[in-house]
Protein backbone atom coordinates (compact mmCIF):
# COMPACT_ATOMS: atom_id res chain seq x y z
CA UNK A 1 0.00 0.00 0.00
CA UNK A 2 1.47 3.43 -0.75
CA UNK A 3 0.11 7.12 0.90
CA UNK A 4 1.08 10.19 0.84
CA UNK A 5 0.74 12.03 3.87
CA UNK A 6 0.98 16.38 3.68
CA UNK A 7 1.90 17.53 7.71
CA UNK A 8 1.15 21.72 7.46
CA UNK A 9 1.87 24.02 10.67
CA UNK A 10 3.87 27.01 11.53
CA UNK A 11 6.58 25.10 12.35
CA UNK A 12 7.82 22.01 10.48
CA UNK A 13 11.00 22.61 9.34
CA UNK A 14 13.87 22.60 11.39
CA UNK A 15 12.37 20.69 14.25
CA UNK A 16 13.51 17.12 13.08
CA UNK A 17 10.78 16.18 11.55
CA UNK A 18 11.87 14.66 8.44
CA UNK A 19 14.63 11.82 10.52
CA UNK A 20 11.18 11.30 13.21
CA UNK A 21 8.53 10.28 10.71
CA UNK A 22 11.96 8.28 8.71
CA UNK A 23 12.40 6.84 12.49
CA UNK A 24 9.44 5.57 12.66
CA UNK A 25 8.13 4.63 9.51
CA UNK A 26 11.52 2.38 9.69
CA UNK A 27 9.95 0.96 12.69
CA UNK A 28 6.32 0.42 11.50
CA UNK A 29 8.03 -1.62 8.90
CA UNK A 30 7.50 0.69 6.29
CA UNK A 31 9.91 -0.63 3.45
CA UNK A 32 9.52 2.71 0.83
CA UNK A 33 9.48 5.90 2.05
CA UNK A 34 10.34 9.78 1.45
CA UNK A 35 9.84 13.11 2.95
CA UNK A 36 10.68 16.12 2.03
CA UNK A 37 9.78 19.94 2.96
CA UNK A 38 7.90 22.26 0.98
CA UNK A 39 5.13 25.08 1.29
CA UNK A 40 1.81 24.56 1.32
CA UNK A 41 -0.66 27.75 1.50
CA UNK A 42 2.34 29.79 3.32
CA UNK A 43 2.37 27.13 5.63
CA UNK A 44 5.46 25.03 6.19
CA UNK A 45 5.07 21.49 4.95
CA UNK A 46 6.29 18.09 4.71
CA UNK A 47 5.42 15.53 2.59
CA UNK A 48 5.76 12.07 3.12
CA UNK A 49 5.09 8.89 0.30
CA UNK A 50 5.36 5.79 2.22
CA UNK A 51 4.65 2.54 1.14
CA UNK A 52 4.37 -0.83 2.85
CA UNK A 53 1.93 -3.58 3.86
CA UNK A 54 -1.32 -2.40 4.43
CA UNK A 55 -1.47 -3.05 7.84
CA UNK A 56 2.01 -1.52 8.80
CA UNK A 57 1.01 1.50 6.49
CA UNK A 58 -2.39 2.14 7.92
CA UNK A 59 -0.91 2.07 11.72
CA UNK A 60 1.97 4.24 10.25
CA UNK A 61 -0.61 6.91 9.70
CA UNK A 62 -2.36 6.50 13.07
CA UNK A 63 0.95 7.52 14.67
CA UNK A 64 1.53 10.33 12.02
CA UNK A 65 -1.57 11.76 12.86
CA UNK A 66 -1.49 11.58 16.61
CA UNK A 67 2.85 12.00 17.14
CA UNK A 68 5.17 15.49 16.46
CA UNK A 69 8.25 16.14 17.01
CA UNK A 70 8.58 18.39 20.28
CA UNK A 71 8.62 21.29 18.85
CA UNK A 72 6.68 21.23 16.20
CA UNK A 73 3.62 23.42 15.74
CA UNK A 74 1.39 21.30 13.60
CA UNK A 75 -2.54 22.49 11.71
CA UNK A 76 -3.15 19.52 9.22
CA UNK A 77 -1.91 16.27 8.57
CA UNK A 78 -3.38 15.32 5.75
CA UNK A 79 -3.41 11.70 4.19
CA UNK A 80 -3.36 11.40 -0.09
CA UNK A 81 -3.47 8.17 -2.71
CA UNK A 82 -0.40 8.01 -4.00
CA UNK A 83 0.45 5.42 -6.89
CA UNK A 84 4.27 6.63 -7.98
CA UNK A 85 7.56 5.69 -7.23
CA UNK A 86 9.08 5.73 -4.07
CA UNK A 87 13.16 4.78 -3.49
CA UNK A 88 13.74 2.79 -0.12
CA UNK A 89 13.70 3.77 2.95
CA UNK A 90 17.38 3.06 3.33
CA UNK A 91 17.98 5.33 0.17
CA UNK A 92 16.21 7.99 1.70
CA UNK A 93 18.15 8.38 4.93
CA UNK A 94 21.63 7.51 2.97
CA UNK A 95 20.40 10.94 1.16
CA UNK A 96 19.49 12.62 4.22
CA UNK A 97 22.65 12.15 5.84
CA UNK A 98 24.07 12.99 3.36
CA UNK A 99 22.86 16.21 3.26
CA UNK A 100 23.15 16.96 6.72
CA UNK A 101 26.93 16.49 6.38
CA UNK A 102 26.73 18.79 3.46
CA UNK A 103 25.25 21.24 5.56
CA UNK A 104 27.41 20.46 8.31
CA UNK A 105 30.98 20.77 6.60
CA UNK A 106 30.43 24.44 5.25
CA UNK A 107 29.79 25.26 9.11
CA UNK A 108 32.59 23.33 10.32
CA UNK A 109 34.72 25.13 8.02
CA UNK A 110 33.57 28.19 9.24
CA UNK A 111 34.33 27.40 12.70
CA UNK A 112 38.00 26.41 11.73
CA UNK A 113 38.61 29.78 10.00
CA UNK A 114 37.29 31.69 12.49
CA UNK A 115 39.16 29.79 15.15
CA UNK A 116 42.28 30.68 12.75
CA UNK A 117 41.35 34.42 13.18
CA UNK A 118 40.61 33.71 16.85
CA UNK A 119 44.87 32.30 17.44
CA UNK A 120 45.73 35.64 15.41
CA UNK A 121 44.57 37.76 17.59
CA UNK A 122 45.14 36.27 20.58
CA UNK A 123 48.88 36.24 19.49
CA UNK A 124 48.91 39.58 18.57
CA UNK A 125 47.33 40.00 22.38
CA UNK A 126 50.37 37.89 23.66
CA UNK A 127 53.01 40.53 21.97
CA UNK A 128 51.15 43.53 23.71
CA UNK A 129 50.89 41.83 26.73
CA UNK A 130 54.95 41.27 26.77
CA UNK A 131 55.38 44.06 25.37
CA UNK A 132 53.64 46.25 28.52
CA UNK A 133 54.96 43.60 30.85
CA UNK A 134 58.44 44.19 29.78
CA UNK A 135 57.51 48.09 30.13
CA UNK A 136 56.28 47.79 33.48
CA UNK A 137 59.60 45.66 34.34
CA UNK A 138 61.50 48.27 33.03
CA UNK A 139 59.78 50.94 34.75
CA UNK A 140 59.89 48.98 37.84
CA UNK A 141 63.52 48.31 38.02
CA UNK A 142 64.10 52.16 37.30
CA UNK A 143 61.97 53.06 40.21
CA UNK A 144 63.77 49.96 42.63
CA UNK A 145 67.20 51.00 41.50
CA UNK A 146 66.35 54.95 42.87
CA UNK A 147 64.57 54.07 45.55
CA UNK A 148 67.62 51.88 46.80
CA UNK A 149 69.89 54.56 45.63
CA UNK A 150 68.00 57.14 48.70
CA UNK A 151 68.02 54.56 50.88
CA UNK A 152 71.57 54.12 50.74
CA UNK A 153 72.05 57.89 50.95
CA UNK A 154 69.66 57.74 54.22
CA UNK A 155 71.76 55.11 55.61
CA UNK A 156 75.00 57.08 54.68
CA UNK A 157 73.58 60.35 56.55
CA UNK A 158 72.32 58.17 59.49
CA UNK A 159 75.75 56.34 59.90
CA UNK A 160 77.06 60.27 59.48
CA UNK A 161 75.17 61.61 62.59
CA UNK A 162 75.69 58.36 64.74
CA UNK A 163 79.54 58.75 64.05
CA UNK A 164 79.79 62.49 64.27
């Protein structure tokens, strides 16, 4: 038996949906099976075309109808004859992954560059940093080496009027 079933809300996409109804139509037994998103009436959508026995396809639908994702935000689901092709189900989620991990390496390599510009400037931070703590040193030693200079002379003038 094949369906297709239309889901319609305000929020569809980007809430798993897609890998949940893949999840579970994989454990309904559901042997064909595709789902992609779309719009539908400036709703979001996602169609599904599922095909299986007609017993594992009709309690399929039961749990489409009465099971979201947790954050979904779901009007319609709405349930379709469908007579055309449908690839596997393993097809499907090879493709999905697939482009997850398309979507995924662009972002990764975003991370790494920025991470790249991230160790620049926190190298050019290092150089100021030694630079103004070899400064302060500097500064530091300056102010030791005159301040021990007047102590000597106070110890001079003291050892003067003890002797004199």
């Amino acid at each position: 038996m094949k369906t297709k079933i239309v889901i319609t809300g305000e929020k569809v996409r980007e809430v798993g949906y897609r890998f949940f109804l893949a999840d579970s139509a994989n454990a309904y037994g559901i042997y064909n099976f595709r789902a992609y998103n779309t719009t539908v009436n400036n709703l979001q959508a996602v169609v599904v075309l599922a095909e299986g026995e007609e017993e594992d396809v009709k309690s399929y639908l039961g749990f489409v109808k009465e099971n979201f994702p947790e954050h979904a935000s779901v009007k319609e689901v709405a349930v379709k004859e469908y007579t055309g092709y449908i690839n596997t189900i393993d097809s499907f989620l090879l493709t999905f992954v697939a482009g997850l991990l398309n979507k995924g390496v662009p972002a990764i390599l975003r991370i790494d560059e920025k991470q790249e510009r991230m160790l620049g400037k926190q190298d050019e931070n290092i150089a100021v940093i030694k630079e103004e703590s070899r400064k302060t040193r500097d500064v530091m030693v300056e102010h030791m080496k005159n301040d021990i200079a007047e102590i000597r002379a106070e110890i001079a003038e003291i050892k003067e009027k003890i002797a004199g």
